[in-house]
C-alpha atoms as a PDB file:
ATOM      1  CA  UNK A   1    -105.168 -86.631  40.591  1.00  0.00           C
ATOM      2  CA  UNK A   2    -104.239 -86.388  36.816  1.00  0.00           C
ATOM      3  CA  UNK A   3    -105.060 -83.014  36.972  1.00  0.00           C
ATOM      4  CA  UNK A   4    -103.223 -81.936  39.909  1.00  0.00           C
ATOM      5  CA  UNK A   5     -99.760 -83.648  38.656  1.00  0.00           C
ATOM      6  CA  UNK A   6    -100.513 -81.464  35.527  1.00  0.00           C
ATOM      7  CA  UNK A   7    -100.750 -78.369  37.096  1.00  0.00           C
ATOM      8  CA  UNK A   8     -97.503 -79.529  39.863  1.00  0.00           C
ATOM      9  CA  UNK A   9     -95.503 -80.254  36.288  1.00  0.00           C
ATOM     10  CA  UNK A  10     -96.376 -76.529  34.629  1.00  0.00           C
ATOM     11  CA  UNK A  11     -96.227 -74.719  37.671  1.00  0.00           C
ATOM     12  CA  UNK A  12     -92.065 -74.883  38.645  1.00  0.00           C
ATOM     13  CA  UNK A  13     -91.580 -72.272  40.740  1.00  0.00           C
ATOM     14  CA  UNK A  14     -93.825 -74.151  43.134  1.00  0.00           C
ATOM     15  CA  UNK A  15     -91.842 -75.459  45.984  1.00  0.00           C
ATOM     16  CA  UNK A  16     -94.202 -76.113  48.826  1.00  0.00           C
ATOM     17  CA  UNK A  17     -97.092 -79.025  48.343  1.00  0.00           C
ATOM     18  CA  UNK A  18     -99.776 -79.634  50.506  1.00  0.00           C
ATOM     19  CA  UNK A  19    -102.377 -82.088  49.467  1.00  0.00           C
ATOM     20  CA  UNK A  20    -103.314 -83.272  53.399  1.00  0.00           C
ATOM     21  CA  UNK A  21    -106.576 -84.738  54.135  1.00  0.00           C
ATOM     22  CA  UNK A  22    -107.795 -85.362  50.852  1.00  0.00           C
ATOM     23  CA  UNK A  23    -108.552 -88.640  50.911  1.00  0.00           C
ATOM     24  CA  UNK A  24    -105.339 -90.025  48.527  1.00  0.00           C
ATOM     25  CA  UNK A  25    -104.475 -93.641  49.091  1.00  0.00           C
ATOM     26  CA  UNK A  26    -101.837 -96.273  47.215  1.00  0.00           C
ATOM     27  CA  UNK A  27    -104.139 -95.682  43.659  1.00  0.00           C
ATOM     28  CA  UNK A  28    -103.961 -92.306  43.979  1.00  0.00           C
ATOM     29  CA  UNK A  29    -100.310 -91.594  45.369  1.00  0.00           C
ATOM     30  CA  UNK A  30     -99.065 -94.274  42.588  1.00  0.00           C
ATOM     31  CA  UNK A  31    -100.483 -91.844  39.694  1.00  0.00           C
ATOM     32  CA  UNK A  32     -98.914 -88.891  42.015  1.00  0.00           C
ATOM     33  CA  UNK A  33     -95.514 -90.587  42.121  1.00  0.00           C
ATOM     34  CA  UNK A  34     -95.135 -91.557  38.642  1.00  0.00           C
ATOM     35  CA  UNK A  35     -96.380 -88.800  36.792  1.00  0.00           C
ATOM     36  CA  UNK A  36     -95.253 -86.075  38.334  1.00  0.00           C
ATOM     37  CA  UNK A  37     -91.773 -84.109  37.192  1.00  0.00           C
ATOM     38  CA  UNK A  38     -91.404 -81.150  38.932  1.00  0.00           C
ATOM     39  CA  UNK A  39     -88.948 -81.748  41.146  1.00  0.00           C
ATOM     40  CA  UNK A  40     -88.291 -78.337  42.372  1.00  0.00           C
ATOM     41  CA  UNK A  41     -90.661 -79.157  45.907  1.00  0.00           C
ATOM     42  CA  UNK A  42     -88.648 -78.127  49.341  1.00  0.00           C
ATOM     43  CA  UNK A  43     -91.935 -78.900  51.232  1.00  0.00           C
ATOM     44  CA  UNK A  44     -94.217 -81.858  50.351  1.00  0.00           C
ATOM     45  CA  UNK A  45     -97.591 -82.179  52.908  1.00  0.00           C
ATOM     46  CA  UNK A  46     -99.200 -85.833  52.506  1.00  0.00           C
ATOM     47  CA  UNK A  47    -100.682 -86.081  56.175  1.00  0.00           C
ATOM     48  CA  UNK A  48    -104.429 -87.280  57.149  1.00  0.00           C
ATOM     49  CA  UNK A  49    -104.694 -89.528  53.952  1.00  0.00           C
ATOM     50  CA  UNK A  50    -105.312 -93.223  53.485  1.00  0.00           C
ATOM     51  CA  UNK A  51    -101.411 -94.016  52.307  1.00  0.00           C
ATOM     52  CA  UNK A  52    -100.538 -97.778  53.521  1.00  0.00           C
ATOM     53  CA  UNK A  53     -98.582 -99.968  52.857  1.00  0.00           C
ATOM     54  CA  UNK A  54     -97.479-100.071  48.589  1.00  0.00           C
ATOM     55  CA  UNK A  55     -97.674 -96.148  48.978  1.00  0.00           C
ATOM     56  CA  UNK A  56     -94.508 -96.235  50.515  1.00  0.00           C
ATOM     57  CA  UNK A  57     -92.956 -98.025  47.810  1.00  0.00           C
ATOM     58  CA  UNK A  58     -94.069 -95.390  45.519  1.00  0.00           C
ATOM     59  CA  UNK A  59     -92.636 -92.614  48.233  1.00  0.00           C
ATOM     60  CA  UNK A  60     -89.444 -94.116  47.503  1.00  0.00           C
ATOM     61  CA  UNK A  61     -88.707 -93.879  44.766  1.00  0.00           C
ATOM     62  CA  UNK A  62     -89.853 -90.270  44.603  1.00  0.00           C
ATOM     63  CA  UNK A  63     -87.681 -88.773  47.403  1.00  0.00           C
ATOM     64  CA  UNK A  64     -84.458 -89.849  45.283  1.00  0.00           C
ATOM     65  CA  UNK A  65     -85.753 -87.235  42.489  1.00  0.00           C
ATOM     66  CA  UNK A  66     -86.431 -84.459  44.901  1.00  0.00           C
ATOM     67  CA  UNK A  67     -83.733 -83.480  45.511  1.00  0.00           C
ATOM     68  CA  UNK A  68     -84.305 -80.208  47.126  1.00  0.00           C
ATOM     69  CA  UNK A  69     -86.662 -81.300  49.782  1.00  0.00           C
ATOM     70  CA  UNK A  70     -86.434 -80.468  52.932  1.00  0.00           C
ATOM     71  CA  UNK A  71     -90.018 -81.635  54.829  1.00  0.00           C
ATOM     72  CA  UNK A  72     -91.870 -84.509  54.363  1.00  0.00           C
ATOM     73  CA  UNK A  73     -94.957 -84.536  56.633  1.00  0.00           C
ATOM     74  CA  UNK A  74     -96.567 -88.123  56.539  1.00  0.00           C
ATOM     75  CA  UNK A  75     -98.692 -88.027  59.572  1.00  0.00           C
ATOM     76  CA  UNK A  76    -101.915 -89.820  60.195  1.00  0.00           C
ATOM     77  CA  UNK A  77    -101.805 -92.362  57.544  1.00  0.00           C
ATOM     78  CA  UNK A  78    -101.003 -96.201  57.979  1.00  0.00           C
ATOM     79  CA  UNK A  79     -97.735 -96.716  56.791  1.00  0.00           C
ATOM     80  CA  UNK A  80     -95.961 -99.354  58.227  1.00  0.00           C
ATOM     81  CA  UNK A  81     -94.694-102.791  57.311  1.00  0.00           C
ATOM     82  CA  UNK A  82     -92.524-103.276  53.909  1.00  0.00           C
ATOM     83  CA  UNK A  83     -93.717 -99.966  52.656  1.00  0.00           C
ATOM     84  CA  UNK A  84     -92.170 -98.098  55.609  1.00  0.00           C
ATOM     85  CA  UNK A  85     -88.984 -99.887  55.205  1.00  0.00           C
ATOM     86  CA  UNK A  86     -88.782 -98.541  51.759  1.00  0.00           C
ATOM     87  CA  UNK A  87     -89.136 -95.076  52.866  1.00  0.00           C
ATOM     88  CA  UNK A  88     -86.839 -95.566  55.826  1.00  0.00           C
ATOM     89  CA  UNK A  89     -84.031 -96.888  53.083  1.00  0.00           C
ATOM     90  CA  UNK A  90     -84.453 -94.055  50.719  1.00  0.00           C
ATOM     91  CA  UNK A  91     -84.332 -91.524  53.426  1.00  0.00           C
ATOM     92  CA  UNK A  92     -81.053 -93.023  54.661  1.00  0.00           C
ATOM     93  CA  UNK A  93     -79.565 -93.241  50.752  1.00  0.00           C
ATOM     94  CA  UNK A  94     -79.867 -89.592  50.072  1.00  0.00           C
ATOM     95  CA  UNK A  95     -77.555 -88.150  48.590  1.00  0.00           C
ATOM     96  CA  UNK A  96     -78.724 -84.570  48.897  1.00  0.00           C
ATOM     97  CA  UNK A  97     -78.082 -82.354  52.736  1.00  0.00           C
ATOM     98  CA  UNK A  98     -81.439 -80.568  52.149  1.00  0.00           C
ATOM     99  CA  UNK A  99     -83.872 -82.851  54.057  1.00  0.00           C
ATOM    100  CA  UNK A 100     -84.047 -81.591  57.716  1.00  0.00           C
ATOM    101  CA  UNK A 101     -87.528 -83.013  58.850  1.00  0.00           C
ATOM    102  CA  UNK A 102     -89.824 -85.712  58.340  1.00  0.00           C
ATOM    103  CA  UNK A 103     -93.367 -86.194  60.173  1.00  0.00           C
ATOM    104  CA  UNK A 104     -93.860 -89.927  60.611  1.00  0.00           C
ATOM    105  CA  UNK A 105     -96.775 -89.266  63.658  1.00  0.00           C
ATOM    106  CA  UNK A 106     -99.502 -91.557  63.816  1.00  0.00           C
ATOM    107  CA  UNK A 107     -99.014 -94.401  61.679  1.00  0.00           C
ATOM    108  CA  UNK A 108     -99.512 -97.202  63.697  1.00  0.00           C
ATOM    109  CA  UNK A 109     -96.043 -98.083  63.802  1.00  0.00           C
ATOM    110  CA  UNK A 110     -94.700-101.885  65.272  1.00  0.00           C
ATOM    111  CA  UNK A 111     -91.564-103.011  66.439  1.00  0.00           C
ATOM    112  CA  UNK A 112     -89.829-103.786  63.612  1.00  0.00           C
ATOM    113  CA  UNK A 113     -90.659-100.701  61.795  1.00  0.00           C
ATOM    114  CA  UNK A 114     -88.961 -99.072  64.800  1.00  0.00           C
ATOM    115  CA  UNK A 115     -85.871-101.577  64.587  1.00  0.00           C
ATOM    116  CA  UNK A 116     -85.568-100.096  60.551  1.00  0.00           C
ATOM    117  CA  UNK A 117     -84.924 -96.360  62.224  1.00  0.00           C
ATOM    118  CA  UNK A 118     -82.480 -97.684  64.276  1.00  0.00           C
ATOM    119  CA  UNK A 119     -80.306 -99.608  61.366  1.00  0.00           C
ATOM    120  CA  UNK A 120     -81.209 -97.915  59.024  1.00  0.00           C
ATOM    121  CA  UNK A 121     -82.249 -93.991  58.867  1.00  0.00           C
ATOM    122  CA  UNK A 122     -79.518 -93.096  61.450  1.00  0.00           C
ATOM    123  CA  UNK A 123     -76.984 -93.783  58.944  1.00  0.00           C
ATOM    124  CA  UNK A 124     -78.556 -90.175  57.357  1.00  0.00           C
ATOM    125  CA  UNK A 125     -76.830 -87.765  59.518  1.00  0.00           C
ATOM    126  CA  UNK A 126     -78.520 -84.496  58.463  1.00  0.00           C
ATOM    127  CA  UNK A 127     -82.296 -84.976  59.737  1.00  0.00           C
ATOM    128  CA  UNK A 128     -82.628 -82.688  62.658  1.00  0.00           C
ATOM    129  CA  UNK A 129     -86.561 -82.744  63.453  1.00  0.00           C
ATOM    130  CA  UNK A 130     -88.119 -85.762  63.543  1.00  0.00           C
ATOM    131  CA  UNK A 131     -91.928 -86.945  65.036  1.00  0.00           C
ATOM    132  CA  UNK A 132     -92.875 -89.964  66.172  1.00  0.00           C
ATOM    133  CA  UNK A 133     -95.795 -89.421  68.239  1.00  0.00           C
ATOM    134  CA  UNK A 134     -99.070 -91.138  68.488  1.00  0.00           C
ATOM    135  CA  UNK A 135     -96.990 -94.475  68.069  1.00  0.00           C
ATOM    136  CA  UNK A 136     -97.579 -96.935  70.624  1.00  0.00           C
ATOM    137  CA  UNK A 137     -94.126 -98.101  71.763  1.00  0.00           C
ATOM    138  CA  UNK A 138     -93.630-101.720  73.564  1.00  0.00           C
ATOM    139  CA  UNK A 139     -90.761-101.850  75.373  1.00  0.00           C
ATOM    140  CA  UNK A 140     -88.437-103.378  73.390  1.00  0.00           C
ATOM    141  CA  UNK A 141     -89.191-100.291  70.386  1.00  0.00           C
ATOM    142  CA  UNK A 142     -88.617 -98.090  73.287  1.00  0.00           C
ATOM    143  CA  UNK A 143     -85.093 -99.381  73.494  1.00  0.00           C
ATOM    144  CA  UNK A 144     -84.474 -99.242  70.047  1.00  0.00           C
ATOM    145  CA  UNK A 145     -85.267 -95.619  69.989  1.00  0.00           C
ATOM    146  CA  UNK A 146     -82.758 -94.505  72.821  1.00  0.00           C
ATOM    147  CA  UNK A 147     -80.417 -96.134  71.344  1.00  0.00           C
ATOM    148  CA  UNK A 148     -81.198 -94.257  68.146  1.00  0.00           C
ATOM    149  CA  UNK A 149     -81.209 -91.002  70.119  1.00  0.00           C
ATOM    150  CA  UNK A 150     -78.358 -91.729  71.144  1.00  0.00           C
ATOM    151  CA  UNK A 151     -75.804 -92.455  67.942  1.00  0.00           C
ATOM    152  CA  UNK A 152     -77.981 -89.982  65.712  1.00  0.00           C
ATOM    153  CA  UNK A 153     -75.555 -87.080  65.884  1.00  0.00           C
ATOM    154  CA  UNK A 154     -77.199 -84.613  63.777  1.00  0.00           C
ATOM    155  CA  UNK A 155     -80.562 -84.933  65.091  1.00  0.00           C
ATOM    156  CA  UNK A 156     -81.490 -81.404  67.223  1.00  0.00           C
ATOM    157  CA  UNK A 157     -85.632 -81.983  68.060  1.00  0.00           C
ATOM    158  CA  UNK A 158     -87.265 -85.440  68.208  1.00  0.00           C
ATOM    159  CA  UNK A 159     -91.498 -85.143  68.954  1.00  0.00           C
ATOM    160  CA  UNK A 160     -92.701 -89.015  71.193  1.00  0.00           C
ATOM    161  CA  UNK A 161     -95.759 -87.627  72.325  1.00  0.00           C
ATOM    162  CA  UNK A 162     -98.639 -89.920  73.292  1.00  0.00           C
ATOM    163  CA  UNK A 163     -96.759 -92.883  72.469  1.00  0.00           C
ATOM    164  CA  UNK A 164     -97.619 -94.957  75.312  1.00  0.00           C
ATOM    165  CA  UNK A 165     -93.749 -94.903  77.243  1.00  0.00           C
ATOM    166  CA  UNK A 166     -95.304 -95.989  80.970  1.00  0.00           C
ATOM    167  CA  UNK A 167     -92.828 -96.954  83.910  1.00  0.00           C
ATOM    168  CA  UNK A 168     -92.045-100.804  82.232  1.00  0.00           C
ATOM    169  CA  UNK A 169     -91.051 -99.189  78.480  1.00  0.00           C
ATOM    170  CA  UNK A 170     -90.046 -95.848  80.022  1.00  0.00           C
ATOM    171  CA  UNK A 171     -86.456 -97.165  81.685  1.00  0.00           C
ATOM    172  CA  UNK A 172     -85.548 -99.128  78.710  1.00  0.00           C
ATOM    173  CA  UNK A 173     -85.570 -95.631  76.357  1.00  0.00           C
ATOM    174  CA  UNK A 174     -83.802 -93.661  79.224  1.00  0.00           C
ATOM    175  CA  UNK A 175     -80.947 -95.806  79.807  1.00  0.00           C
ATOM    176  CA  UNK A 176     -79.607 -95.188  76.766  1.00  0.00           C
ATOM    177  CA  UNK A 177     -80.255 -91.638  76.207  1.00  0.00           C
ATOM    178  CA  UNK A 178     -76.903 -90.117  78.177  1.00  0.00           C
ATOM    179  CA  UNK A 179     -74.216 -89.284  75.784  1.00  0.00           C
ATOM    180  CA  UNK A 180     -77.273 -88.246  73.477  1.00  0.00           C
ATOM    181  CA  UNK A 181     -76.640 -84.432  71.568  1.00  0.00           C
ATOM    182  CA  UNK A 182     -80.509 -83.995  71.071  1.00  0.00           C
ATOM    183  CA  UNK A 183     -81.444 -80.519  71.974  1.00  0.00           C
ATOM    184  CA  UNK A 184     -85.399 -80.634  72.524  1.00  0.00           C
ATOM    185  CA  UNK A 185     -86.997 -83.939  73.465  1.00  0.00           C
ATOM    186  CA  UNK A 186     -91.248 -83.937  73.523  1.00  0.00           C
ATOM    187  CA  UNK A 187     -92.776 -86.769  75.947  1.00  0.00           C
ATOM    188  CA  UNK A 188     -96.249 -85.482  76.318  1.00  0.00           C
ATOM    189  CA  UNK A 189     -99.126 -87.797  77.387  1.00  0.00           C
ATOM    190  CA  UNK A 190     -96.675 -90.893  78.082  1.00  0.00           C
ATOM    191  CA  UNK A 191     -97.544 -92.008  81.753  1.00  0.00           C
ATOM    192  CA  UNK A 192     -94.295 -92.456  83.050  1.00  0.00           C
ATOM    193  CA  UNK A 193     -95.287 -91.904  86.695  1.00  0.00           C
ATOM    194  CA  UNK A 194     -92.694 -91.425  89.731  1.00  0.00           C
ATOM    195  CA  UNK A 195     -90.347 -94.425  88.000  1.00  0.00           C
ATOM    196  CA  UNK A 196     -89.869 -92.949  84.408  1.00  0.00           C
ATOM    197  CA  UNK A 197     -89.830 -89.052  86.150  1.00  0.00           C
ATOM    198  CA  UNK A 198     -87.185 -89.652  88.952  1.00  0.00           C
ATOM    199  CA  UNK A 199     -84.993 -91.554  86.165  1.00  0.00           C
ATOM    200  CA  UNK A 200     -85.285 -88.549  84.152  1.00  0.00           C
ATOM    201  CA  UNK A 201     -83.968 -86.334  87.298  1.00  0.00           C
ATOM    202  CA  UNK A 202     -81.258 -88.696  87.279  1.00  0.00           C
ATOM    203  CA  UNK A 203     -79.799 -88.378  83.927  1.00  0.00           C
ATOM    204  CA  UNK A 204     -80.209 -84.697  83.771  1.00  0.00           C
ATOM    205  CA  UNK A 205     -77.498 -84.641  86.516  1.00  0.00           C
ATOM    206  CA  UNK A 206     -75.037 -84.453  83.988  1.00  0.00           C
ATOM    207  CA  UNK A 207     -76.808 -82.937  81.202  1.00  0.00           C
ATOM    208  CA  UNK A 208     -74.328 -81.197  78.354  1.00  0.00           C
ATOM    209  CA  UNK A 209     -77.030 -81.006  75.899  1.00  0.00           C
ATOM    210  CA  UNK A 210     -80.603 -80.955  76.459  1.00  0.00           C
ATOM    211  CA  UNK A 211     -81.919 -77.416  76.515  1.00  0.00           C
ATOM    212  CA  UNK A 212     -85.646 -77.924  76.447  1.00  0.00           C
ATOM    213  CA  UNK A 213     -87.792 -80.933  77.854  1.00  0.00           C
ATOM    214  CA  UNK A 214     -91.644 -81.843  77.526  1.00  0.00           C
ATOM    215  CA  UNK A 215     -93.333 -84.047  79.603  1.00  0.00           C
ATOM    216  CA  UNK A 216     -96.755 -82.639  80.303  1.00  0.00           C
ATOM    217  CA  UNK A 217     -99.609 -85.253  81.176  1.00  0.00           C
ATOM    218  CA  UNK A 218     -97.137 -87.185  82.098  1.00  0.00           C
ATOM    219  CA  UNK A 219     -98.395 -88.602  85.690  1.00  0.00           C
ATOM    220  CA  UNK A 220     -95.408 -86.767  87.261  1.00  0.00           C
ATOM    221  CA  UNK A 221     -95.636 -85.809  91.439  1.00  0.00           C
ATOM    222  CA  UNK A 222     -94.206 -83.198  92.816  1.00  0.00           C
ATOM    223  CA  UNK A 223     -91.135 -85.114  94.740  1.00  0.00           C
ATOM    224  CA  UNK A 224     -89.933 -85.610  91.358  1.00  0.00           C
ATOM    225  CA  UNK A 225     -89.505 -81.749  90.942  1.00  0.00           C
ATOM    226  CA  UNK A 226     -87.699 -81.833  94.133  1.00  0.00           C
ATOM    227  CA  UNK A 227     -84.913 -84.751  93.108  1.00  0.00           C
ATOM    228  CA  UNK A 228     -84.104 -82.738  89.863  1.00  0.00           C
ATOM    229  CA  UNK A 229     -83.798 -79.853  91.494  1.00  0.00           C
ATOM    230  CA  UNK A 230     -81.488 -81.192  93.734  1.00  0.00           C
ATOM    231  CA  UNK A 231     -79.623 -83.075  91.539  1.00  0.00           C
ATOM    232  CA  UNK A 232     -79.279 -80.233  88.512  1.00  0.00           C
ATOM    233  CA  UNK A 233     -77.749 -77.657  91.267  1.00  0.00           C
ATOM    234  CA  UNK A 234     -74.139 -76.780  89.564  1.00  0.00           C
ATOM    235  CA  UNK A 235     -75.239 -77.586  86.343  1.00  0.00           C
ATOM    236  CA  UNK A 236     -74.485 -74.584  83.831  1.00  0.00           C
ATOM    237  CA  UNK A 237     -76.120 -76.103  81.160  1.00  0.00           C
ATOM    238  CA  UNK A 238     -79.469 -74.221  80.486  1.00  0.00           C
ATOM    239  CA  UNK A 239     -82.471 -76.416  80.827  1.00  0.00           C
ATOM    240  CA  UNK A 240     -85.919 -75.894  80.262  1.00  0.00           C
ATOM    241  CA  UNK A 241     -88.921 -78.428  81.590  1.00  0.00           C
ATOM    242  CA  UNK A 242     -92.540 -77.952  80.918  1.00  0.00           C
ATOM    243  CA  UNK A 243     -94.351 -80.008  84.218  1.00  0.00           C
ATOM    244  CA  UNK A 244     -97.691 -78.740  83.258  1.00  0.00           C
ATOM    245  CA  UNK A 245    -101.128 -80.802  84.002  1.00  0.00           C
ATOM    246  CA  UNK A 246     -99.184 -83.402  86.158  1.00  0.00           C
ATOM    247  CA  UNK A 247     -99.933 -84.634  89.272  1.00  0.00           C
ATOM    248  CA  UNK A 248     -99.034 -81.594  91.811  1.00  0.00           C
ATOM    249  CA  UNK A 249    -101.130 -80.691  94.017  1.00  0.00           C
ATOM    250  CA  UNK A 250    -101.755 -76.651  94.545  1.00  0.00           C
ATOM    251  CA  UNK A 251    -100.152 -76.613  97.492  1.00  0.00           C
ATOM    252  CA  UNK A 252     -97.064 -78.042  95.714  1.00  0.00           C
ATOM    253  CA  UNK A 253     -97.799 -75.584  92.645  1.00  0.00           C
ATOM    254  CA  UNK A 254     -97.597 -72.164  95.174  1.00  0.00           C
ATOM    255  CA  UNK A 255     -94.537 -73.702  96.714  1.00  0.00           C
ATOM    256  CA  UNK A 256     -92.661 -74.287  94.415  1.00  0.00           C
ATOM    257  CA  UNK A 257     -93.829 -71.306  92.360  1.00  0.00           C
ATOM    258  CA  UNK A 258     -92.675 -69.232  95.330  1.00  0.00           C
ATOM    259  CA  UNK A 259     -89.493 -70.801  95.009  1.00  0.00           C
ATOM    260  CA  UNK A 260     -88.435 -70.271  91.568  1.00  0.00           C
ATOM    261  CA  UNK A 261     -89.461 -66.723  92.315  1.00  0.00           C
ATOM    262  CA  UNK A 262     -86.913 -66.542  95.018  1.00  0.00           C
ATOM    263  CA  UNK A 263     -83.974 -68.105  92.851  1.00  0.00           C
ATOM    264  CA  UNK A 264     -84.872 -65.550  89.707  1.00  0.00           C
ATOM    265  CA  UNK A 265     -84.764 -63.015  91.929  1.00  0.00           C
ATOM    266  CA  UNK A 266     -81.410 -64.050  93.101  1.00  0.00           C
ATOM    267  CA  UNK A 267     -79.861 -65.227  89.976  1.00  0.00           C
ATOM    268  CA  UNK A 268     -81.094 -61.446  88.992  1.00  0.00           C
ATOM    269  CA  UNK A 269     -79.378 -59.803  91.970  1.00  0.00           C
ATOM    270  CA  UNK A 270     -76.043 -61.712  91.152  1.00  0.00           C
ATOM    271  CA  UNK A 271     -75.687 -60.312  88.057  1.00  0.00           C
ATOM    272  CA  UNK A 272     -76.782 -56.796  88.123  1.00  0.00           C
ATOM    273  CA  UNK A 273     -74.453 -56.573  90.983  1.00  0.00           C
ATOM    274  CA  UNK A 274     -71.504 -58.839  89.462  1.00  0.00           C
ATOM    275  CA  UNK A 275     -70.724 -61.524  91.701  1.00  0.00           C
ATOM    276  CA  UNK A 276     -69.743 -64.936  91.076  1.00  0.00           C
ATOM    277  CA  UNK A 277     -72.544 -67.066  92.096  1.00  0.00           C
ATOM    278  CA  UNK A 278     -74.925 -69.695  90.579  1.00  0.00           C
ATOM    279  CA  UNK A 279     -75.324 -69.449  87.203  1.00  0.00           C
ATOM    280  CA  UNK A 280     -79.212 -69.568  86.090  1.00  0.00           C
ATOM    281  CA  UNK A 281     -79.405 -72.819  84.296  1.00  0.00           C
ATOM    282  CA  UNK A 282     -82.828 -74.681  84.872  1.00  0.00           C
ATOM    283  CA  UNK A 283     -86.547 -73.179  84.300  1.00  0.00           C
ATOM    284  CA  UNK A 284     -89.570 -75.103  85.327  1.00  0.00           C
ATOM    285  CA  UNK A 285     -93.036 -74.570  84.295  1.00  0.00           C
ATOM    286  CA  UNK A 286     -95.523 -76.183  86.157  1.00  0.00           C
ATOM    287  CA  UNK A 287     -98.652 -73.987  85.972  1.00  0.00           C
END
């Protein structure tokens, strides 16, 4: 480690940092964080260590001295508890506009770490990608983050994949999420089922802002597909939704396959020949 902070201090030009899966944990990171003075990074890559708990003390204090950074990519370590909090806190005490994402994925996360994004990191108003998946979410951390979603105005992609949102958890995050300006939402491989999916048809009625929603693996039927349908007809607000590997049959998959093809081809026709009639606004993929 002593001689990699040596060669980060002489080499200044060097703006992008990635030391993932090498096997760094708090000893290691704590040399890292203290000795190094090049604070020149815009991309730092710490993912797949062992960082716990004291290393994100020693993150802390860091991110207030770099000061042009604009990723931080923290995934698969173990950095929860007091250590998270500090990294939370510094985050939301920045003084600088650069940072736009942080990678927080798989880090075996717990409800009050969740409760510290909520309080604490929305008070930063310039992150605009964030990941949280691989973090199992009970229902009350669920909550906390669509309410998050919610009053985080600057926030444009948020990643929840995998994160365990299932049809108790799944209504708790959705209820909060309408008002929400997030632009791309990711809820792969959370088994929401036919509760969490018709919900989602529901508050996409009156979608403004959403442009592009995930939520393959998701234990979705076809009905669902149906109801938003339904329910998004007159919406001009363009909308994207990846179905893929959920629980349609084929049957289901030709149908309604054959009927997208029918409204492209009409939305098509309407243009080219200038008339006034729906406005193409929702894509499905489902194959």
């Amino acid at each position: 480690m002593a001689e990699l902070t040596n060669f980060i201090n002489f080499s200044q030009n060097l703006s992008y940092l990635n030391i993932s899966n090498c096997k760094i944990g708090d000893d290691g990171l704590m040399h890292f964080c203290k000795n190094i003075y090049n604070f020149n990074l815009i991309e730092l890559d710490l993912s797949k260590n062992e960082l716990r708990d004291l290393s994100g003390f020693y993150l802390g204090e860091l991110l207030q001295k770099l000061n042009k950074l604009e990723y931080l990519n923290l995934a698969e370590n173990s950095l929860n508890g007091g250590g998270f909090t500090s990294i939370i806190n510094s985050i939301s005490t920045l003084k600088t506009k650069n940072f736009r994402k942080l990678n927080i994925s798989n880090n075996s996360l717990i409800e009050i770490d969740i409760r510290c994004i909520v309080e604490v990191l929305v008070k930063y108003e310039f992150l605009e990608e964030f990941d949280l998946s691989y973090n199992s979410l009970c229902p009350k951390a669920a909550n906390s983050l669509g309410i998050y979603l919610k009053n985080c105005k600057g926030l444009k992609t948020f990643y929840l994949n995998g994160c365990n949102l299932n049809e108790e958890s799944c209504p708790m995050f959705i209820k909060n999420l309408e008002g929400s300006s997030i632009k791309e939402l990711y809820l792969d491989e959370n088994p929401i089922g036919q509760i969490g999916g018709i919900l989602f048809a529901n508050l996409l009625k009156l979608n403004k802002f959403l442009s592009y929603l995930s939520l393959r693996k998701c234990e979705i039927t076809g009905n669902v597909i149906k109801i938003l349908l339904d329910n998004y007809a007159g919406n001009e607000n363009y909308l994207e939704i990846d179905f893929k590997n959920n629980f349609l049959s084929e049957f289901e998959k030709k149908s309604y396959t054959e009927d997208f093809r029918i409204m492209e081809e009409s939305y098509t026709n309407n243009n080219n020949s200038n008339i006034h009639g729906k406005k193409r606004s929702l894509k499905i993929l489902i194959n």
